[in-house]
N, C-alpha and C. Protein backbone atom coordinates (compact mmCIF):
# COMPACT_ATOMS: atom_id res chain seq x y z
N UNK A 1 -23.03 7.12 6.89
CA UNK A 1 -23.01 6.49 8.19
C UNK A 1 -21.72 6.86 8.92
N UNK A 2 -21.92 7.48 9.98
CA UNK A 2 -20.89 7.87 10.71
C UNK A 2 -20.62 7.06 11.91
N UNK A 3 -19.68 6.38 12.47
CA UNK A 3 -19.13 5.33 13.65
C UNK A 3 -17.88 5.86 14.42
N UNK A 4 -18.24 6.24 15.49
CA UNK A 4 -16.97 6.25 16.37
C UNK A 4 -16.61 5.45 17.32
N UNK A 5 -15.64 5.17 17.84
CA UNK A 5 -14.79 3.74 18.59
C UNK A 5 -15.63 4.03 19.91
N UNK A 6 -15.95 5.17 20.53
CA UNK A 6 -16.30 5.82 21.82
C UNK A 6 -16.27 6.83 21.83
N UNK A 7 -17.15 7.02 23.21
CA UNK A 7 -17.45 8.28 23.55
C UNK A 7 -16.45 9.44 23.25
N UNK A 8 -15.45 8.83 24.01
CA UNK A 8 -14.18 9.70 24.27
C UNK A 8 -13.46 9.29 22.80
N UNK A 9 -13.79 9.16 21.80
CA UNK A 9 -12.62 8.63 20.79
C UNK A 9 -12.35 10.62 20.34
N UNK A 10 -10.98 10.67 20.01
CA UNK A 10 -10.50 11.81 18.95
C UNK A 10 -11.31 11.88 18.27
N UNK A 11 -11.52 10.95 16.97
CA UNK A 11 -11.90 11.18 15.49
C UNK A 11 -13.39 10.64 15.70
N UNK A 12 -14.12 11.41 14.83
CA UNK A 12 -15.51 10.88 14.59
C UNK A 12 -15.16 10.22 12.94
N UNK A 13 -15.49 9.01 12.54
CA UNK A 13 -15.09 8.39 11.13
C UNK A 13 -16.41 7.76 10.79
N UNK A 14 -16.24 8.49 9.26
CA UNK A 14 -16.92 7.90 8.01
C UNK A 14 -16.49 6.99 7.87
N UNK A 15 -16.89 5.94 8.42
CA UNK A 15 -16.72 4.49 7.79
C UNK A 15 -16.57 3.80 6.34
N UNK A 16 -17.78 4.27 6.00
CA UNK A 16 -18.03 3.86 4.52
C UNK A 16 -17.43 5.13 3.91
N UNK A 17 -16.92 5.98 3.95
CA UNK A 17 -16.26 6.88 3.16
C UNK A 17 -15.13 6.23 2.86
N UNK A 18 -14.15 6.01 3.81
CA UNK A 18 -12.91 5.66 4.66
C UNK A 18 -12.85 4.01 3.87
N UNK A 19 -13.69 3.15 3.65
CA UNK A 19 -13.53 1.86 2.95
C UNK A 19 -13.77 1.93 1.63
N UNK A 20 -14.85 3.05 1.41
CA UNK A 20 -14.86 3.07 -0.34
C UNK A 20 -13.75 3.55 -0.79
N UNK A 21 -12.99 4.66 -0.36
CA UNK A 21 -11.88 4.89 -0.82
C UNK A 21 -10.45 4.29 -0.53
N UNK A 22 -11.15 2.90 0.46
CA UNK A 22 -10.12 2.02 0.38
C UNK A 22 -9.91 0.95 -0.94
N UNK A 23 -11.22 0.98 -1.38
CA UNK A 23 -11.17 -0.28 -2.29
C UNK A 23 -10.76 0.66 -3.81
N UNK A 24 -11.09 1.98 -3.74
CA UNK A 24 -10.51 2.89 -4.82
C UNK A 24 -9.10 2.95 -4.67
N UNK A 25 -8.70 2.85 -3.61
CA UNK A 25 -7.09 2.95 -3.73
C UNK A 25 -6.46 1.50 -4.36
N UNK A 26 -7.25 0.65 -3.67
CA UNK A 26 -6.89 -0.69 -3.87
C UNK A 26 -6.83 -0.82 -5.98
N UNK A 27 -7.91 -0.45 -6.24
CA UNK A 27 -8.05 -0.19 -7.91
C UNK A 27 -6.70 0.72 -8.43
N UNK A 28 -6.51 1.27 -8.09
CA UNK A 28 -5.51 2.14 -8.74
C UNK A 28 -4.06 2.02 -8.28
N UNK A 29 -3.64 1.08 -6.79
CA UNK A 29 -2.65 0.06 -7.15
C UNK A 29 -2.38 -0.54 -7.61
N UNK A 30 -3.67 -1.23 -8.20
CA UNK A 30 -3.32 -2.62 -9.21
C UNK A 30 -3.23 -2.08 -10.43
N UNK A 31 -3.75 -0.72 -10.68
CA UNK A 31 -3.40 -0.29 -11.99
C UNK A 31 -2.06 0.05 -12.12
N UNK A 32 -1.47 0.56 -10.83
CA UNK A 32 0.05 1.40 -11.07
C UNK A 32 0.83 0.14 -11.31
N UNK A 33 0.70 -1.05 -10.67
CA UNK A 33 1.39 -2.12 -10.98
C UNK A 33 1.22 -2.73 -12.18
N UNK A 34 0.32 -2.74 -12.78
CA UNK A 34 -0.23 -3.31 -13.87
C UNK A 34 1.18 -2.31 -15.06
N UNK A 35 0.49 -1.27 -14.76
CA UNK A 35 1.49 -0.02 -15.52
C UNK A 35 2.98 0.11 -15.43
N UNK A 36 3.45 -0.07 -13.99
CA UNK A 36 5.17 -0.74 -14.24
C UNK A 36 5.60 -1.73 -14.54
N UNK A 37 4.70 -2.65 -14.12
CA UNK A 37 5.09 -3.69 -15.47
C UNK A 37 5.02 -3.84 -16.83
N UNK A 38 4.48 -3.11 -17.08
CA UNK A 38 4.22 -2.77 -18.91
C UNK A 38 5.18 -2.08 -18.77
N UNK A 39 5.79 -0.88 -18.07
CA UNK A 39 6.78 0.06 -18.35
C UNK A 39 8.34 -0.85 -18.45
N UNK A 40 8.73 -1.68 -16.98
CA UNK A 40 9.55 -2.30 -16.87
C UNK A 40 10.05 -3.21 -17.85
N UNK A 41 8.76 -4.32 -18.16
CA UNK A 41 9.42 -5.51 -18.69
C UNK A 41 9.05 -5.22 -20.02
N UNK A 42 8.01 -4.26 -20.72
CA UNK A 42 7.58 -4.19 -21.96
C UNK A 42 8.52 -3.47 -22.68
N UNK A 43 8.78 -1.84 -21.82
CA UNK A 43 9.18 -0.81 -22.84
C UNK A 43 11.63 -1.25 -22.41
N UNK A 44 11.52 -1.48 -21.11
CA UNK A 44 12.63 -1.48 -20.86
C UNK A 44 13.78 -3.05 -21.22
N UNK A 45 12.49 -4.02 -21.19
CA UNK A 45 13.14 -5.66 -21.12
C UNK A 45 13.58 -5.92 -19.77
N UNK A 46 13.04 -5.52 -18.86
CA UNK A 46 13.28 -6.18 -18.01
C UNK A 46 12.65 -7.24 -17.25
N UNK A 47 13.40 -8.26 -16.48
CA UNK A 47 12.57 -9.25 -15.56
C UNK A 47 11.84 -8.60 -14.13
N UNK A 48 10.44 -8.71 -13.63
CA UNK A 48 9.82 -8.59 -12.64
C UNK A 48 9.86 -9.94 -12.10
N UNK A 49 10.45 -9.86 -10.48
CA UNK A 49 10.24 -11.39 -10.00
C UNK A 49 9.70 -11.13 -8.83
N UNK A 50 8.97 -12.16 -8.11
CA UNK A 50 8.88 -12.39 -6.58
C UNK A 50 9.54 -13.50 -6.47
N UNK A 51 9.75 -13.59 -4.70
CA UNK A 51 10.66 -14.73 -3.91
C UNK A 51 9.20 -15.87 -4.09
N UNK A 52 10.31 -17.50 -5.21
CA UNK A 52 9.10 -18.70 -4.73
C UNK A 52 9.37 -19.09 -3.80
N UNK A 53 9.51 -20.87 -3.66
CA UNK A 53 9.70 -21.68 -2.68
C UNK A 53 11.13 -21.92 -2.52
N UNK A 54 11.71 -21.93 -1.95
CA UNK A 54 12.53 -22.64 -1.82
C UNK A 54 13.89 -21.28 -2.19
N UNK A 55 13.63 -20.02 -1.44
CA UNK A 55 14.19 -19.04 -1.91
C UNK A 55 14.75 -18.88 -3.29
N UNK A 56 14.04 -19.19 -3.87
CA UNK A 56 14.54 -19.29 -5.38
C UNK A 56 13.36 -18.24 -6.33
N UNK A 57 13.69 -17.38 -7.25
CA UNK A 57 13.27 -16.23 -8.17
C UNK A 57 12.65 -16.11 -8.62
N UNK A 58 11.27 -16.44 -8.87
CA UNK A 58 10.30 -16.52 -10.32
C UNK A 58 9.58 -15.46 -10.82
N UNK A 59 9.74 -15.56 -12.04
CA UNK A 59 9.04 -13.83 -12.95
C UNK A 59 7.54 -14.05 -12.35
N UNK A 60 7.46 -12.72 -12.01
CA UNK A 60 5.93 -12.31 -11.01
C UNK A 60 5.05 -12.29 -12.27
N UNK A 61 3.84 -12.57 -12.05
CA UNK A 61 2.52 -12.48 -13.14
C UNK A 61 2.13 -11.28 -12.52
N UNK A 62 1.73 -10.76 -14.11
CA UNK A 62 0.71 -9.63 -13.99
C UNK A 62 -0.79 -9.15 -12.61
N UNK A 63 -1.03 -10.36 -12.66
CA UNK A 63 -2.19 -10.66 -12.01
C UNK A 63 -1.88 -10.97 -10.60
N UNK A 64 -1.42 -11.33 -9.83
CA UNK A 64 -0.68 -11.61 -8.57
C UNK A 64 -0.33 -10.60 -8.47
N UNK A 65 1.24 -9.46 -9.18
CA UNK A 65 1.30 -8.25 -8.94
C UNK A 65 0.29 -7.54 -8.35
N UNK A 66 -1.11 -7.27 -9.47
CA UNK A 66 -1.79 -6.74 -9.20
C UNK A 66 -3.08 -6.57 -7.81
N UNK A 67 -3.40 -8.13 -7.72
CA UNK A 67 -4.07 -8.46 -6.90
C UNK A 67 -3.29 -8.35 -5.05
N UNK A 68 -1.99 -8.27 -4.94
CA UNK A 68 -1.21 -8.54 -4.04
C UNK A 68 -1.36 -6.94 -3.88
N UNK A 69 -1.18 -5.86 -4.85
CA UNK A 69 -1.25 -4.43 -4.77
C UNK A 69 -2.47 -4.15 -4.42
N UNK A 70 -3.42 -4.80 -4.10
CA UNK A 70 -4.93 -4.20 -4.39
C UNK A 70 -5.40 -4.72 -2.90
N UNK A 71 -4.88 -5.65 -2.37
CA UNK A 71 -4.59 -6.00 -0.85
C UNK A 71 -3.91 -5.47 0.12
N UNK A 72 -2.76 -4.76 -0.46
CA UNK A 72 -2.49 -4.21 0.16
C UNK A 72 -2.99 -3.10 0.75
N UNK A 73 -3.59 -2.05 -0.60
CA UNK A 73 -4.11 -0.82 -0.10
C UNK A 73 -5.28 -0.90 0.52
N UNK A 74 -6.20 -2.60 1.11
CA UNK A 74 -7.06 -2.58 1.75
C UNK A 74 -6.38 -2.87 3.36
N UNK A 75 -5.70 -3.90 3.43
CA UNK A 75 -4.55 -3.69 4.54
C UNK A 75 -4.62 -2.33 5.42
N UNK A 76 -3.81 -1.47 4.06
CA UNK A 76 -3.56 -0.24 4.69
C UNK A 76 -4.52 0.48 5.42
N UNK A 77 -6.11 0.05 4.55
CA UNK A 77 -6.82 0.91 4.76
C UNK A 77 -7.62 0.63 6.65
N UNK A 78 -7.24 -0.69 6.57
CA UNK A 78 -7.35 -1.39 8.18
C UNK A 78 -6.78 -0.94 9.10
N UNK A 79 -5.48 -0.68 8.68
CA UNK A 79 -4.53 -0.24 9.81
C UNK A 79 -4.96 0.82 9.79
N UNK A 80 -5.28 1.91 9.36
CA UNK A 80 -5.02 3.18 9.69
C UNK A 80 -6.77 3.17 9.94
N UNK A 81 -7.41 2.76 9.63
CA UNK A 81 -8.99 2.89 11.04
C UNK A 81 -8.77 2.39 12.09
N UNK A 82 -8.11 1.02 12.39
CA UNK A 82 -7.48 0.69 13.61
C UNK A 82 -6.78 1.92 14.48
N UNK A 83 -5.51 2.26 14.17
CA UNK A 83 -5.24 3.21 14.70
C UNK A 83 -6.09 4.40 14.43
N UNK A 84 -7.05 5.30 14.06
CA UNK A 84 -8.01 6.15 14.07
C UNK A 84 -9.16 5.78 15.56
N UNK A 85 -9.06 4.86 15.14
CA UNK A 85 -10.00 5.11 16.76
C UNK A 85 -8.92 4.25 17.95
N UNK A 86 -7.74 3.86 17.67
CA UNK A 86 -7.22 3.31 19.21
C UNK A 86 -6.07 3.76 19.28
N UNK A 87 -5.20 4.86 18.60
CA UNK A 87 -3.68 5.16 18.57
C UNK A 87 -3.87 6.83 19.00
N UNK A 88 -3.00 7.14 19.98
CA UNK A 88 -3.12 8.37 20.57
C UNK A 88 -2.16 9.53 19.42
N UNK A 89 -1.74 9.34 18.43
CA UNK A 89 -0.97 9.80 17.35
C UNK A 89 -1.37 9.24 16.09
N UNK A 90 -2.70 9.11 15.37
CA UNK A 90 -2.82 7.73 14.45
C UNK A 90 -2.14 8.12 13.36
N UNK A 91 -2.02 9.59 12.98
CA UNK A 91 -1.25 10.13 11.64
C UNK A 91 -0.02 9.55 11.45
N UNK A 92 0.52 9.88 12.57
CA UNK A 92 2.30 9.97 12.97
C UNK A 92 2.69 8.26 12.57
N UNK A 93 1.90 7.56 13.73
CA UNK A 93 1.82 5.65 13.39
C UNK A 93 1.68 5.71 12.04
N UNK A 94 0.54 6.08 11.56
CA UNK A 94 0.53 5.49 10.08
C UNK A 94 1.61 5.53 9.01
N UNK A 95 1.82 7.00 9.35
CA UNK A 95 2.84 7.51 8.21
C UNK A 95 4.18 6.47 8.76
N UNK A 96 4.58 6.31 9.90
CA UNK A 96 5.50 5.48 9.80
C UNK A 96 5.36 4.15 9.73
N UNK A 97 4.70 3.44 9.77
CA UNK A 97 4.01 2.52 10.11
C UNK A 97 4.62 1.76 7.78
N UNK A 98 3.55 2.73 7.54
CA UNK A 98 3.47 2.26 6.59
C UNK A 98 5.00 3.08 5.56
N UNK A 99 5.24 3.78 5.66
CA UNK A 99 6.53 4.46 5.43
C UNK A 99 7.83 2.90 5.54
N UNK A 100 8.02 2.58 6.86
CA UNK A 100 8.83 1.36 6.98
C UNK A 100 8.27 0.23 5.89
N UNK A 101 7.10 0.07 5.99
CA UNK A 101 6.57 -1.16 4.94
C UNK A 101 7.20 -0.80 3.65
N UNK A 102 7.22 0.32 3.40
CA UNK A 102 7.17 0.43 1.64
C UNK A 102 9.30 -0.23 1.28
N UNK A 103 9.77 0.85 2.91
CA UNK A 103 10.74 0.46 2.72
C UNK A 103 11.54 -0.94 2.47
N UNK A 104 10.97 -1.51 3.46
CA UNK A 104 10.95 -3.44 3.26
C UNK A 104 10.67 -4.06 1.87
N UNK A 105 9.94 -3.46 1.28
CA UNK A 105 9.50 -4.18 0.19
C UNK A 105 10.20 -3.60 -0.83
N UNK A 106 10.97 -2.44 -0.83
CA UNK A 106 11.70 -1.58 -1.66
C UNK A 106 13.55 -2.84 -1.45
N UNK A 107 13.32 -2.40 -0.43
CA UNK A 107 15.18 -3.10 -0.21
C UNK A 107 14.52 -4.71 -0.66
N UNK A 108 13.66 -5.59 -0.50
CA UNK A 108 13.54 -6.95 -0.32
C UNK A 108 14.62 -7.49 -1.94
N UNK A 109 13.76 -6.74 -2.90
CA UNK A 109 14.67 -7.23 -3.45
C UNK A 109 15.77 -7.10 -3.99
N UNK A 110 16.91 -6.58 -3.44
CA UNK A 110 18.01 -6.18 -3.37
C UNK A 110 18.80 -7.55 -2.40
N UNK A 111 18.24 -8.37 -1.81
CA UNK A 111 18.68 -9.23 -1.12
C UNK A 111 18.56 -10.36 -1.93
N UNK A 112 18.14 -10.70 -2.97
CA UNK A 112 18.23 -11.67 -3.75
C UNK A 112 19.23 -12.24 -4.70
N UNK A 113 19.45 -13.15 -5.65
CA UNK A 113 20.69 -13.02 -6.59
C UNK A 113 20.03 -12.68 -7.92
N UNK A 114 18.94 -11.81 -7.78
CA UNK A 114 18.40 -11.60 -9.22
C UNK A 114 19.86 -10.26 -9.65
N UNK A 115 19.65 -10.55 -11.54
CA UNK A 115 20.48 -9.61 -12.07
C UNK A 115 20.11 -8.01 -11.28
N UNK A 116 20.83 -7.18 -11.49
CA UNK A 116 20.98 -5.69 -11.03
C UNK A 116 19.53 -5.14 -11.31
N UNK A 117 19.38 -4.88 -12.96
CA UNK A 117 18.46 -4.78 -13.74
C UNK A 117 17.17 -5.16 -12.67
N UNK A 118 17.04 -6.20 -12.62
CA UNK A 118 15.70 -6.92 -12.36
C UNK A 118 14.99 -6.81 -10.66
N UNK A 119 16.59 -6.09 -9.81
CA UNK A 119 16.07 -5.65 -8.87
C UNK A 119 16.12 -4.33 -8.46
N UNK A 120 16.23 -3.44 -9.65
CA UNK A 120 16.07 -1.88 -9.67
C UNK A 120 14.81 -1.83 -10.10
N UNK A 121 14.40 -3.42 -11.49
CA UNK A 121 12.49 -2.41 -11.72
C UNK A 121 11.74 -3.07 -11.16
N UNK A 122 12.31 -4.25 -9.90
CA UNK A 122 11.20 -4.74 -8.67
C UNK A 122 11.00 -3.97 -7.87
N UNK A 123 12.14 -3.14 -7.79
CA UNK A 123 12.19 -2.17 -6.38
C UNK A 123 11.28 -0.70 -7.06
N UNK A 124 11.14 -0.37 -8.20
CA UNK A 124 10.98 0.76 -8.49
C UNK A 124 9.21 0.69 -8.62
N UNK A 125 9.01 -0.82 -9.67
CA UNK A 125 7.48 -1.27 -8.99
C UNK A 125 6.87 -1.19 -7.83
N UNK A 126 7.68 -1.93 -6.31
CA UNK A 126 7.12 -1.52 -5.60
C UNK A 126 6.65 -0.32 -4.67
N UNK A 127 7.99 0.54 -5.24
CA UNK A 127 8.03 1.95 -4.68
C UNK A 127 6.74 3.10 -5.15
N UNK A 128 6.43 2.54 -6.22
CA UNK A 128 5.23 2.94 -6.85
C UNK A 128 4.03 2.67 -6.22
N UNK A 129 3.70 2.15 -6.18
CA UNK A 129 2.69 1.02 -5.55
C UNK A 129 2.78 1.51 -4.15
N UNK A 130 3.68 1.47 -3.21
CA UNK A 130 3.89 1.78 -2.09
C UNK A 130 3.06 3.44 -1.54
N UNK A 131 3.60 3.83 -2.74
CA UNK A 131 3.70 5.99 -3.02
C UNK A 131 2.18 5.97 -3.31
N UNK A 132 1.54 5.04 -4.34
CA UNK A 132 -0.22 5.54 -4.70
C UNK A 132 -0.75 4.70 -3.75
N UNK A 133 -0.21 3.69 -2.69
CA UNK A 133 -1.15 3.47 -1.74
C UNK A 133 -1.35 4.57 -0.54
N UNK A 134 -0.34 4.99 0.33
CA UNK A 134 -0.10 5.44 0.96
C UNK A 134 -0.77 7.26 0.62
N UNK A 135 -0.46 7.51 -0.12
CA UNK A 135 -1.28 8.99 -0.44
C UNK A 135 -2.35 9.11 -0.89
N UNK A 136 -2.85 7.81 -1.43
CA UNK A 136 -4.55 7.99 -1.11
C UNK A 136 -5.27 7.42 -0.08
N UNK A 137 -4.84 6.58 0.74
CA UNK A 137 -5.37 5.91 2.01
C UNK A 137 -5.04 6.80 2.93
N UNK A 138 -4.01 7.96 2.96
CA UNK A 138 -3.81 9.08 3.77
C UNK A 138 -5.19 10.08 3.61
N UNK A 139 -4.99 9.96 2.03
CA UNK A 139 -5.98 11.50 1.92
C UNK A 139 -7.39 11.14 2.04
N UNK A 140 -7.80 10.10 1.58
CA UNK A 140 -9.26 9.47 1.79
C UNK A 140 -9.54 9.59 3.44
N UNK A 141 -8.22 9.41 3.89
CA UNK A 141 -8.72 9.35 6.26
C UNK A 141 -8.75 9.99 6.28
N UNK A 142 -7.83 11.31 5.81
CA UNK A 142 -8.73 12.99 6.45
C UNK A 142 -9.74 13.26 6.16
N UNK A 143 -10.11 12.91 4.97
CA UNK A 143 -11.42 13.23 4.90
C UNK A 143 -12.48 12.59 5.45
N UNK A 144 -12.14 11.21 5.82
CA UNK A 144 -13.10 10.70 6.03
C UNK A 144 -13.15 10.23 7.93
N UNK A 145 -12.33 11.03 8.63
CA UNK A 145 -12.27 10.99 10.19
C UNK A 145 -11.91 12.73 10.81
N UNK A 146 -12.97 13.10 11.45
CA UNK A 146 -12.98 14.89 11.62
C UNK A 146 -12.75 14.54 12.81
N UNK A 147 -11.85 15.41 13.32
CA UNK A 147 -11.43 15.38 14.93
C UNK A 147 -12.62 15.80 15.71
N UNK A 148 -12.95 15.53 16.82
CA UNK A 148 -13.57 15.77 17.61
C UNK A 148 -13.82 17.56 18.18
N UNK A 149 -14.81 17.68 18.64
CA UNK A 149 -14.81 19.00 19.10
C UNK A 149 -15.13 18.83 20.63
N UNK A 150 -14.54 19.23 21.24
CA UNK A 150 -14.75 18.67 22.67
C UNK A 150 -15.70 19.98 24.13
């Protein structure tokens, strides 16, 4: 099934191409996370945390990691059909778009009072996660939005 925004849109998009390989990306974030945390806290000893209430530290679960990773790369996969049919540059947006995100979530925890340790393999988790969302929600939209022939 093929859907375009309009007449005049750039991209003609596979919809269902473009979402199945959103929810495949989404799978294989939660695996990469699943996997730095086994790497981090299993092979290295280190603590994985997210920010709770009350700005205060708590060791992240496996499962939240994962599920929070697996949202995201559907997220991603929103934004960048959004911009595919309404952004006059949608590549350029995305890549930065989501480029800044990874960064935010890379520095976030560096702003905390967790030990050193614990916010080099939060940051290195999410940088992961960030890297296999972003290059398959990239590569799944080319394929799955052909520019127009006019």
């Amino acid at each position: 099934m093929v859907e375009s925004s309009s007449s005049s849109g750039r991209y003609q998009i596979d919809a269902q191409k473009l979402w199945i390989g959103g929810l495949m990306a989404g799978i294989v974030a939660a695996g990469v996370a699943i996997v730095g945390l086994l790497i981090v806290r299993g092979v290295f000893d280190i603590k994985v945390f997210v920010p709770g209430n009350s700005d205060e530290v708590v060791n992240a679960s496996t499962w939240w990691y994962a599920v929070v990773s697996f949202v995201a790369a559907l997220l991603v996969t929103g934004l960048l059909h959004l911009l595919l049919i309404s952004a006059p540059s949608p590549w350029r947006f995305f890549g930065w778009i989501v480029g800044l995100a990874v960064a935010i979530v890379v520095i976030i925890p560096f702003t905390s009072d967790a030990e050193l340790s614990a916010k080099v393999g939060t940051a290195a988790i999410n940088l992961a996660v960030g890297i296999a969302i972003y290059s398959i929600v990239s590569g799944v939209g080319r394929s799955a939005a052909q520019a127009r022939t006019f």
